[in-house]
PDB file of N, CA and C in Angstrom:
ATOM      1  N   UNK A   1     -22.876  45.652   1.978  1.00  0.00           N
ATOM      2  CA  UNK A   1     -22.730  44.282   2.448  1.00  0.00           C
ATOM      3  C   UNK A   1     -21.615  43.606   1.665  1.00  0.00           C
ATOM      4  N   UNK A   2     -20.856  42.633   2.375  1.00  0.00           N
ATOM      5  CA  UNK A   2     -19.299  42.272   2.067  1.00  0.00           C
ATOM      6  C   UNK A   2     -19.887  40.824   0.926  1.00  0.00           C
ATOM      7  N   UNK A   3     -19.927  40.588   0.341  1.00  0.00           N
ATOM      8  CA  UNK A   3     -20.492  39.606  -0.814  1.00  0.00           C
ATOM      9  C   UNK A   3     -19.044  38.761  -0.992  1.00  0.00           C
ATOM     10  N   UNK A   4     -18.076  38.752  -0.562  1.00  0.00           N
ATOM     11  CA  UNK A   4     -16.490  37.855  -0.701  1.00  0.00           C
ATOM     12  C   UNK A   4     -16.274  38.516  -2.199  1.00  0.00           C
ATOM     13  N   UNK A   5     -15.031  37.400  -2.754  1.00  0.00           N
ATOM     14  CA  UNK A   5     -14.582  37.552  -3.772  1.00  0.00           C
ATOM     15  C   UNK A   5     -15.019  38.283  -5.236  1.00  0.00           C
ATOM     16  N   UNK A   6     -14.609  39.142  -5.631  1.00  0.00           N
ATOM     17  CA  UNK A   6     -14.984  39.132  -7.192  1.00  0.00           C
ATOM     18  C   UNK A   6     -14.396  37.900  -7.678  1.00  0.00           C
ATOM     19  N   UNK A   7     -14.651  38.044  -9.248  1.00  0.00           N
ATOM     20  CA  UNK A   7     -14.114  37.095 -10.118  1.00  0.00           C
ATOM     21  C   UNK A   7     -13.065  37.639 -10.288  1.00  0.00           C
ATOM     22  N   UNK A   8     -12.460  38.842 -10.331  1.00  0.00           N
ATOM     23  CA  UNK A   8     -10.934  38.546 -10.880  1.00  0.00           C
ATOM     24  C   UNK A   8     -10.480  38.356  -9.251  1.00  0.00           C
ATOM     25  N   UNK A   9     -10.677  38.664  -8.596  1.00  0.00           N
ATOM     26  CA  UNK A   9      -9.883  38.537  -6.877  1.00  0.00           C
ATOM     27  C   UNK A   9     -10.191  36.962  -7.167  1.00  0.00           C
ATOM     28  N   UNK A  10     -11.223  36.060  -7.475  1.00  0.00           N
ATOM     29  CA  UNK A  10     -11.336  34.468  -7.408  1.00  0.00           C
ATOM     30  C   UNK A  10     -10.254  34.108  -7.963  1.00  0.00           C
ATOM     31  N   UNK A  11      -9.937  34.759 -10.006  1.00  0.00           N
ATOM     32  CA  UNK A  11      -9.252  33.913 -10.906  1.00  0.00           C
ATOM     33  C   UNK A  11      -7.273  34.842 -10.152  1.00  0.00           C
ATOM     34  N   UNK A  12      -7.288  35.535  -9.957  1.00  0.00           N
ATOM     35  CA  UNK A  12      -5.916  35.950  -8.757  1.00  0.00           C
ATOM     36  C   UNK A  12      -5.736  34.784  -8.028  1.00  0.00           C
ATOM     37  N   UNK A  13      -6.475  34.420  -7.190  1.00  0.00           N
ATOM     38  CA  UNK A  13      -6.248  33.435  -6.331  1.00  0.00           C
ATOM     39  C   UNK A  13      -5.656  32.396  -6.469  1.00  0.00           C
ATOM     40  N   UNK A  14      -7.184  31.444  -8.052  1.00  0.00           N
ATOM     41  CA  UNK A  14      -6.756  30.495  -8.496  1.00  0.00           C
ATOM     42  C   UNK A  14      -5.563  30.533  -9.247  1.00  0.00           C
ATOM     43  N   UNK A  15      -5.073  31.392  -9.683  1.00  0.00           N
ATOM     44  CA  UNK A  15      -3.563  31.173 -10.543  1.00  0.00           C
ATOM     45  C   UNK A  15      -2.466  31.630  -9.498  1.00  0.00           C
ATOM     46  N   UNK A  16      -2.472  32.058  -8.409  1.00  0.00           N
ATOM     47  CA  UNK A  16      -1.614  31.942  -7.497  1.00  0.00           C
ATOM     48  C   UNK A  16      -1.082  30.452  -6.700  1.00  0.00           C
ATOM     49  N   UNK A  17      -2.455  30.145  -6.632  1.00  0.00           N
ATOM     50  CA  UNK A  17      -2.350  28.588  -6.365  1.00  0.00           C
ATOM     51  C   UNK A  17      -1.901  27.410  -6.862  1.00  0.00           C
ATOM     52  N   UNK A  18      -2.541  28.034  -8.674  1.00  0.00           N
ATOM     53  CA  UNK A  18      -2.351  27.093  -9.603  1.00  0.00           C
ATOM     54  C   UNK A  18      -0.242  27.479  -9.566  1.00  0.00           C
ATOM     55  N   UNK A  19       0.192  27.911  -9.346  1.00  0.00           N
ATOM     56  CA  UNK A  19       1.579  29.071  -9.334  1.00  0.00           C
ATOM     57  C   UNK A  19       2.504  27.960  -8.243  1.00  0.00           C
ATOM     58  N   UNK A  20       1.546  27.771  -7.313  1.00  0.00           N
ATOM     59  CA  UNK A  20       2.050  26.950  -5.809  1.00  0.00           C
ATOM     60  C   UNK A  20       2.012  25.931  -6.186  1.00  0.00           C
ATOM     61  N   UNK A  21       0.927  25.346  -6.483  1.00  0.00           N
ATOM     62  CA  UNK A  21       1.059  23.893  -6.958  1.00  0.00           C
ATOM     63  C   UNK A  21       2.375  23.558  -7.481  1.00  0.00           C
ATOM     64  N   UNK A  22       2.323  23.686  -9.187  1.00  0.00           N
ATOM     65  CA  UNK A  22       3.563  23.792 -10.136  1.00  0.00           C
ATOM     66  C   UNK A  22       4.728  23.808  -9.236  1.00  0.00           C
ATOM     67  N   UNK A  23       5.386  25.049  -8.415  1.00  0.00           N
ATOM     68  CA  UNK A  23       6.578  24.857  -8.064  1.00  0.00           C
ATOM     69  C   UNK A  23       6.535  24.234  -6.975  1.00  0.00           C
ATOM     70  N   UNK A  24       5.972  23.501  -6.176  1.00  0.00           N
ATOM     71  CA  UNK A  24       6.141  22.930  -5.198  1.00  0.00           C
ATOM     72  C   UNK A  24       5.788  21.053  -4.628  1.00  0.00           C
ATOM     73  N   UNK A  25       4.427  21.032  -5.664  1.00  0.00           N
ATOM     74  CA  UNK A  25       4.154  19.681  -5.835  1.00  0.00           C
ATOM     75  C   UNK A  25       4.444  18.517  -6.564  1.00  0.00           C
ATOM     76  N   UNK A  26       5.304  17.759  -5.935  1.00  0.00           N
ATOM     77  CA  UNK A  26       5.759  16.835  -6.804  1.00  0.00           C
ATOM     78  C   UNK A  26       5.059  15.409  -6.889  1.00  0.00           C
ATOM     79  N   UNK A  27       3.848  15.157  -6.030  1.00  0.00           N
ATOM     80  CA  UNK A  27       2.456  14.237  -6.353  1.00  0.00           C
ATOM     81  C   UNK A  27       1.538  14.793  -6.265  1.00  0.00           C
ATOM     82  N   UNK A  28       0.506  13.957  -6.841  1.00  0.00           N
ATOM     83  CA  UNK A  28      -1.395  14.271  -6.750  1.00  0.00           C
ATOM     84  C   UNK A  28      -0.998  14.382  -5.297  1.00  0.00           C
ATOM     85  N   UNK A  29      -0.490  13.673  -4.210  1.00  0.00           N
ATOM     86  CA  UNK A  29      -0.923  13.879  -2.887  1.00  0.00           C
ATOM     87  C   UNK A  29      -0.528  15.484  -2.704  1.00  0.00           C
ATOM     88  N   UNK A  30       0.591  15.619  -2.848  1.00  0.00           N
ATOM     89  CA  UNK A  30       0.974  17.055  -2.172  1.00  0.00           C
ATOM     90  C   UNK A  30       0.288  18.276  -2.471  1.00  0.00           C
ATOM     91  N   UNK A  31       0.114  18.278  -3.951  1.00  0.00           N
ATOM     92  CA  UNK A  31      -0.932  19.155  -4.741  1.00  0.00           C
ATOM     93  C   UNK A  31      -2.080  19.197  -3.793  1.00  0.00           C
ATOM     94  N   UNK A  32      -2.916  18.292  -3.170  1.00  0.00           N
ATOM     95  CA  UNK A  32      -3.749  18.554  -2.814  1.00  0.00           C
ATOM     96  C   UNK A  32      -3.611  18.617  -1.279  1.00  0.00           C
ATOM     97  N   UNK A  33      -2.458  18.468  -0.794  1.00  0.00           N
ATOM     98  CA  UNK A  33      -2.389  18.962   0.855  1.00  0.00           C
ATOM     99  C   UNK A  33      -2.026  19.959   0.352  1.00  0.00           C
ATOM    100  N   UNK A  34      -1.631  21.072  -0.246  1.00  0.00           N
ATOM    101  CA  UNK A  34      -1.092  22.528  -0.704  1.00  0.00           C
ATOM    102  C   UNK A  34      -2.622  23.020  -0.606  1.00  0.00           C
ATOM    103  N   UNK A  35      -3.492  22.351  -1.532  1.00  0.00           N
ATOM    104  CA  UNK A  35      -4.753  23.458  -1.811  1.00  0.00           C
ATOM    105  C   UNK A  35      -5.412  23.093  -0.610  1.00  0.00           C
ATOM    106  N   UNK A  36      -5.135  22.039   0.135  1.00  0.00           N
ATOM    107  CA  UNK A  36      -6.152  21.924   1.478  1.00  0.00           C
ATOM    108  C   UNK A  36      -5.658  23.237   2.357  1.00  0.00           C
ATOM    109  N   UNK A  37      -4.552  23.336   2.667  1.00  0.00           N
ATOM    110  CA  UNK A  37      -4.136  23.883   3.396  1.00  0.00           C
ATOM    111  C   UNK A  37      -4.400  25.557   3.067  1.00  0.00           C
ATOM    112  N   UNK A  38      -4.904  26.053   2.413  1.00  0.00           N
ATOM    113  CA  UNK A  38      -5.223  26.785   1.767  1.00  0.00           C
ATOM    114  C   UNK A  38      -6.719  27.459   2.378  1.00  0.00           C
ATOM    115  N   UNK A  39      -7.499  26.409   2.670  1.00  0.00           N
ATOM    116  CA  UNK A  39      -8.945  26.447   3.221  1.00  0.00           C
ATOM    117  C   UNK A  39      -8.526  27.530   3.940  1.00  0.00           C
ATOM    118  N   UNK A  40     -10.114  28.279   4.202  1.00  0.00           N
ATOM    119  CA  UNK A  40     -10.750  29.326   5.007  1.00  0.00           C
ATOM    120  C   UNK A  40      -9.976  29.227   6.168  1.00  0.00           C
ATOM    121  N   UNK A  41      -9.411  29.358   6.879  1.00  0.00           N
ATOM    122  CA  UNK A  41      -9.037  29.670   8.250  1.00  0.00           C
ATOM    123  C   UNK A  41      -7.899  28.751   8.560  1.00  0.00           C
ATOM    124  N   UNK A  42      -7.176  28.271   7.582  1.00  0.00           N
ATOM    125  CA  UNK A  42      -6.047  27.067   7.661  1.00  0.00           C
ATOM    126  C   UNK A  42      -4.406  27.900   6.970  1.00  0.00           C
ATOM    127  N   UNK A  43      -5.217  29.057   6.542  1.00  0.00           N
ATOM    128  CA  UNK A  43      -3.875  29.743   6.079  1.00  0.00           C
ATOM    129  C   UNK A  43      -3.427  30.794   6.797  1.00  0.00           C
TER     130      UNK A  43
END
């Protein structure tokens, strides 16, 4: 049975993101339309 993520596939993720953020967000707003966009079935 498929259980999702391990923890290192989770902390991969999060520092890929955390990776996106940094070079791309230049407000709290954008930062967080980056990680919205990110959601389950939005990427």
């Amino acid at each position: 049975m498929d259980e999702g993520m391990t923890n290192v596939e989770f902390d991969a993720f999060l520092e890929a993101l955390a990776q996106l953020v940094e070079a791309k967000a230049k407000t709290v707003e954008e930062a967080a339309a980056l990680i919205r966009d990110k959601k389950s079935g939005r990427s």
